[in-house]
Protein backbone atom coordinates (compact mmCIF):
# COMPACT_ATOMS: atom_id res chain seq x y z
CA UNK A 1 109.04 129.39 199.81
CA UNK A 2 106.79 130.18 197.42
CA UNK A 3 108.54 129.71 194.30
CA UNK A 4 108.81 125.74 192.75
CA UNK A 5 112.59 126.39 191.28
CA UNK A 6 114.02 127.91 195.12
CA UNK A 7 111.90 124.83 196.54
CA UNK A 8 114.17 122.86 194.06
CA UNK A 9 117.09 124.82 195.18
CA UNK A 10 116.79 124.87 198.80
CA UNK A 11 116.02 121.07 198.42
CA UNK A 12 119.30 120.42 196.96
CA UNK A 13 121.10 122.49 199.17
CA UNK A 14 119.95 121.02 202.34
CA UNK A 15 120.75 117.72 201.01
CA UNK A 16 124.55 119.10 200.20
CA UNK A 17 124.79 120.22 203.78
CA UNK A 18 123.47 116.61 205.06
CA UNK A 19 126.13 115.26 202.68
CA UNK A 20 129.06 117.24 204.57
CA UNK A 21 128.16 116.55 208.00
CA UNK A 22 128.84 112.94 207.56
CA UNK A 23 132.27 113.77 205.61
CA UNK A 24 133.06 116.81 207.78
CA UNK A 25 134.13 114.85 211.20
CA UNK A 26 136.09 112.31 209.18
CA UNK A 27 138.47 115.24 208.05
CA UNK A 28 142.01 115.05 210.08
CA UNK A 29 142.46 118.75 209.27
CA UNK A 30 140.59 121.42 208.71
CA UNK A 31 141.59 124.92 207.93
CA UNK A 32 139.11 127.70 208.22
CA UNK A 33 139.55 131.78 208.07
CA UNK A 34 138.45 133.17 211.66
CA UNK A 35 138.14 131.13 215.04
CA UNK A 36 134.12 132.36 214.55
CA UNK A 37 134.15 130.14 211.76
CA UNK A 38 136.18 127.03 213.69
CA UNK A 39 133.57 127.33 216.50
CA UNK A 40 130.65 127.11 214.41
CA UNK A 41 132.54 124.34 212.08
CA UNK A 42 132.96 122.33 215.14
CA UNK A 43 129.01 122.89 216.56
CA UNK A 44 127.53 122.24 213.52
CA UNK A 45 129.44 119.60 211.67
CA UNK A 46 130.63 117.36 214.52
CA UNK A 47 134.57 118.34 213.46
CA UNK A 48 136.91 117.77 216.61
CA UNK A 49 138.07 121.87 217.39
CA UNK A 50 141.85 119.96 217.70
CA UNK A 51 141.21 119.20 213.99
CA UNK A 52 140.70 122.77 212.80
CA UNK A 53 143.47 125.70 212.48
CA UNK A 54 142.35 129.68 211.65
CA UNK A 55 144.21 131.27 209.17
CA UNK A 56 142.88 135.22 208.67
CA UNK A 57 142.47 136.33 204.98
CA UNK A 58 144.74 139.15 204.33
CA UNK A 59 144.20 142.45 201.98
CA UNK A 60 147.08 143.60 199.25
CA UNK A 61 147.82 146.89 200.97
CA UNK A 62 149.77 147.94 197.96
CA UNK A 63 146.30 148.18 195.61
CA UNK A 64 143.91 148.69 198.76
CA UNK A 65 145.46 152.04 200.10
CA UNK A 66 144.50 155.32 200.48
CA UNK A 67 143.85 158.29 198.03
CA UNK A 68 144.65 160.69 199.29
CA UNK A 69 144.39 162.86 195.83
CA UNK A 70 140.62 162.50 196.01
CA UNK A 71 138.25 164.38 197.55
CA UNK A 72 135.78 162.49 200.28
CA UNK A 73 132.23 163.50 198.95
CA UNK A 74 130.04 164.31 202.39
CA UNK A 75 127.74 162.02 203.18
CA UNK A 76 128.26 159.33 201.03
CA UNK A 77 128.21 155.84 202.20
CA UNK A 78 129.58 152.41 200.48
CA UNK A 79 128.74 148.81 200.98
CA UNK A 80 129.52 145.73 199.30
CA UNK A 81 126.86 143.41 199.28
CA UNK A 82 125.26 140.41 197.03
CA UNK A 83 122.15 142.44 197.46
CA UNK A 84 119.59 139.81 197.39
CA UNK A 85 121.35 136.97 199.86
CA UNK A 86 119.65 137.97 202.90
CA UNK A 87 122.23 137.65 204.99
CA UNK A 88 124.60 140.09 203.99
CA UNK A 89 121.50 142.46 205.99
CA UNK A 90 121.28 145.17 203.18
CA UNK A 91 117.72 145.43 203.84
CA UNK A 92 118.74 147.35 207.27
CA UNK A 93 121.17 149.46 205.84
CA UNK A 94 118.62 150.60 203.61
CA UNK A 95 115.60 151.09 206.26
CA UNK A 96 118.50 153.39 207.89
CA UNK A 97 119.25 155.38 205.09
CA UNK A 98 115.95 155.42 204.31
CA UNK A 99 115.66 156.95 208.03
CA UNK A 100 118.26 159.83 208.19
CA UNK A 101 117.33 161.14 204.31
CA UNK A 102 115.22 164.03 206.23
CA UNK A 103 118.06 165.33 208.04
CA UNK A 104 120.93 164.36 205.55
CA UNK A 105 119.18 164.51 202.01
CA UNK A 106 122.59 164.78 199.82
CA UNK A 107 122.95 161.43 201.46
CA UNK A 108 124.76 158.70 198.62
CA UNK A 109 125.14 154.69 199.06
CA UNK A 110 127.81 153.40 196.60
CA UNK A 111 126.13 149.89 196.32
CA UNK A 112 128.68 147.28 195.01
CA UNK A 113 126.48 144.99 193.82
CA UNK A 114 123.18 144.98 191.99
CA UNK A 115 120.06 143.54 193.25
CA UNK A 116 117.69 141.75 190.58
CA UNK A 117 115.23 144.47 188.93
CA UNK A 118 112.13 142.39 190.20
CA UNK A 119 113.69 141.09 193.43
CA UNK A 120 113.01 141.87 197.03
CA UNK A 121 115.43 144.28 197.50
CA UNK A 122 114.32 146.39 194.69
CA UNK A 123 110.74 146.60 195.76
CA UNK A 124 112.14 147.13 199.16
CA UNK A 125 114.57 149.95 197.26
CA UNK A 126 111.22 150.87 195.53
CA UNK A 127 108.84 151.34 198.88
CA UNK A 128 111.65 153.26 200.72
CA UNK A 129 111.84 155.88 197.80
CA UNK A 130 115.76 155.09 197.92
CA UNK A 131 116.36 154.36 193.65
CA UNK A 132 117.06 157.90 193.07
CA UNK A 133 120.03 157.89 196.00
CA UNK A 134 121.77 154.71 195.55
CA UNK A 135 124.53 154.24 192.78
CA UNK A 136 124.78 150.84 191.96
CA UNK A 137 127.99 149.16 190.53
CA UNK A 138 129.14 145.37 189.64
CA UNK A 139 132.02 143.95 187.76
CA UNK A 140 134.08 146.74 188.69
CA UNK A 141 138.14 146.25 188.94
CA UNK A 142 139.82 146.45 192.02
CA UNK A 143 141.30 150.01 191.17
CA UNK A 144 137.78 150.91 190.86
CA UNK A 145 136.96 149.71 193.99
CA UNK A 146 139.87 151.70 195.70
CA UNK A 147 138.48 154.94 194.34
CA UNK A 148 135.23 154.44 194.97
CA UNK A 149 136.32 153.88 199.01
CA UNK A 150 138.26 157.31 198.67
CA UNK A 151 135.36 159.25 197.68
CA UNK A 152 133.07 157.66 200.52
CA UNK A 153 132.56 159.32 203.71
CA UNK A 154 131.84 156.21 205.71
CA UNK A 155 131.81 151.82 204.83
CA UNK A 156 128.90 150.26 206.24
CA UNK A 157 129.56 146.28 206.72
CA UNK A 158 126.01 145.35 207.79
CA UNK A 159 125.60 141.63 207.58
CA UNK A 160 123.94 139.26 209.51
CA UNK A 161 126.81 136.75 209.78
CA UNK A 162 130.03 136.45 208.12
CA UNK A 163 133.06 133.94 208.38
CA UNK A 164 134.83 136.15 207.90
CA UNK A 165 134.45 139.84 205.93
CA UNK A 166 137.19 140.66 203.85
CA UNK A 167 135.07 144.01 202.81
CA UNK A 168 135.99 145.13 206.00
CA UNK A 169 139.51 144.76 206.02
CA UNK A 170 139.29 146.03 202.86
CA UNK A 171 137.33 149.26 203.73
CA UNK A 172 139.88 149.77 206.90
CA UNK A 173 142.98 149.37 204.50
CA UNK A 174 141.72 151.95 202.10
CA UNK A 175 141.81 154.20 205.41
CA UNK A 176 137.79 154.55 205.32
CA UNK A 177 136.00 154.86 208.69
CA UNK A 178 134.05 151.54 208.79
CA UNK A 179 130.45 150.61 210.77
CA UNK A 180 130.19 147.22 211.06
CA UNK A 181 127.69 144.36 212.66
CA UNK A 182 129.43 141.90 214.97
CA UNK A 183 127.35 138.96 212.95
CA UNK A 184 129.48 135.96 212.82
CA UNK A 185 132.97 136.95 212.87
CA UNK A 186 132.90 140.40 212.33
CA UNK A 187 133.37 141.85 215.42
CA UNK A 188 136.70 139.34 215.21
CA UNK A 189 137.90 140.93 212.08
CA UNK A 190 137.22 144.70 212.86
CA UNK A 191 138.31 144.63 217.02
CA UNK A 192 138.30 148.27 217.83
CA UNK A 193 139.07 149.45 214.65
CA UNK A 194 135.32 150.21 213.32
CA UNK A 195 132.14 151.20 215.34
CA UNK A 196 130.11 148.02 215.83
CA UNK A 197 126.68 147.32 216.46
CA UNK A 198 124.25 143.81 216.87
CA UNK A 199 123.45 142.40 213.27
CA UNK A 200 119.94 143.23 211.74
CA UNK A 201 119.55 146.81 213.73
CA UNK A 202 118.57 149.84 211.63
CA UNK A 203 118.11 152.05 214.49
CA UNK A 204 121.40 151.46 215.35
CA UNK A 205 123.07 151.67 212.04
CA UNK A 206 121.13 155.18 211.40
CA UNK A 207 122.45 156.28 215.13
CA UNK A 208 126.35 155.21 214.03
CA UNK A 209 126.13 156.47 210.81
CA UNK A 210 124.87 159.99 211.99
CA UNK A 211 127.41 159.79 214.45
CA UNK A 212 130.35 159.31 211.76
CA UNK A 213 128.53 162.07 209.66
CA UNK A 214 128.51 164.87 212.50
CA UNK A 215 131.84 164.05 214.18
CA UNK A 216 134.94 164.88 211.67
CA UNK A 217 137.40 163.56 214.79
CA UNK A 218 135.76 160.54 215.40
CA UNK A 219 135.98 159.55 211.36
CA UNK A 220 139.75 159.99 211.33
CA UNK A 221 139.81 158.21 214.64
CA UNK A 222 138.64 154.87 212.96
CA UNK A 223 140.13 155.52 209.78
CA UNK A 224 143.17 155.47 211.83
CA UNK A 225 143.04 152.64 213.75
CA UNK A 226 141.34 150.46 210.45
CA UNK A 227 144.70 151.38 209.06
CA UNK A 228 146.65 150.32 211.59
């Protein structure tokens, strides 16, 4: 790392995470949101898997829903990302946006989130010629949210690992079709209920999302089954 202050902070975190590996197997109970999460708990921090129980987040269904009242705007896709943690993978989604523009180029990426004007993901933003096609939004309420899922065509989920990924269930509870990675324990969360494909893959995001974009009955297929 090239930079003395993420030296500093990778420092400190490292020491944090030496810090909970000798608390971590003294714990009698642990609690932990997917059983991706208890396995990785128990390889990496020495906790007995007798000591941990999975308990799945859960979604308000009341305020994520469907709108029904508003229009889905062709070919736009939505994400929720911290858009500079490199795991969250938006660098792929990008490369694959970047990839289908020529054969899609209304193409739209509702980016919840905003990535730091002189960060890597805005150079990378930058070098893909992608600024001009990606509406970025932070802060926004939860209502917000909600209709900014009913006007996309597809939710792309495409981190690198996850313990968990409530913006799935969230995308599949506002009745969106969802493409998803399986990293961590995403492929947990989503089952059969979104397309799925290996973490850190543009190809094959580009290939699913062209797939959801050109195939009306496969979209309300997984909107269907997110919802259910």
């Amino acid at each position: 790392e090239p930079k003395w202050y993420m030296r500093l902070l990778i420092h400190r975190w490292h020491s944090f995470l030496r810090m909970q590996k000798r608390v971590a197997p003294q714990l009698e109970s642990v609690v932990t949101v997917s059983n991706a999460s208890a396995k990785d708990i128990a390889t990496d921090f020495g906790v007995s898997p007798e000591a941990i129980s999975v308990m799945h987040l859960g979604v308000d269904t009341e305020m994520f829903r469907p709108l029904p009242a508003i229009a889905r705007e062709p070919f736009r896709l939505m994400t929720t990302a911290s858009a500079d943690a490199p795991l969250k993978g938006l660098v792929h989604l990008l490369k694959a946006v970047a990839a289908l523009r020529p054969d899609y180029p209304d193409i739209r990426l509702t980016l919840v989130g905003r990535p730091k004007p002189d960060g890597d993901t805005q150079r990378i933003i930058n070098s893909l010629g992608l600024a001009n096609c990606i509406d970025f939004c932070k802060g926004i309420s939860h209502e917000e949210m909600v209709e900014k899922y009913a006007r996309a065509t597809v939710a792309v989920v495409p981190s690198i690992y996850e313990g968990f990924g409530l913006p799935a269930v969230e995308a599949m509870a506002c009745g969106v079709p969802l493409l998803s990675t399986s990293g961590g324990a995403l492929a947990e969360v989503v089952d059969d209920a979104a397309l799925v494909v290996s973490p850190g893959d543009s190809d094959a995001l580009a290939r699913n999302i062209r797939r959801l974009f050109d195939d009306e009955s496969l979209r309300a297929e997984y909107a269907t089954r997110g919802l259910k």
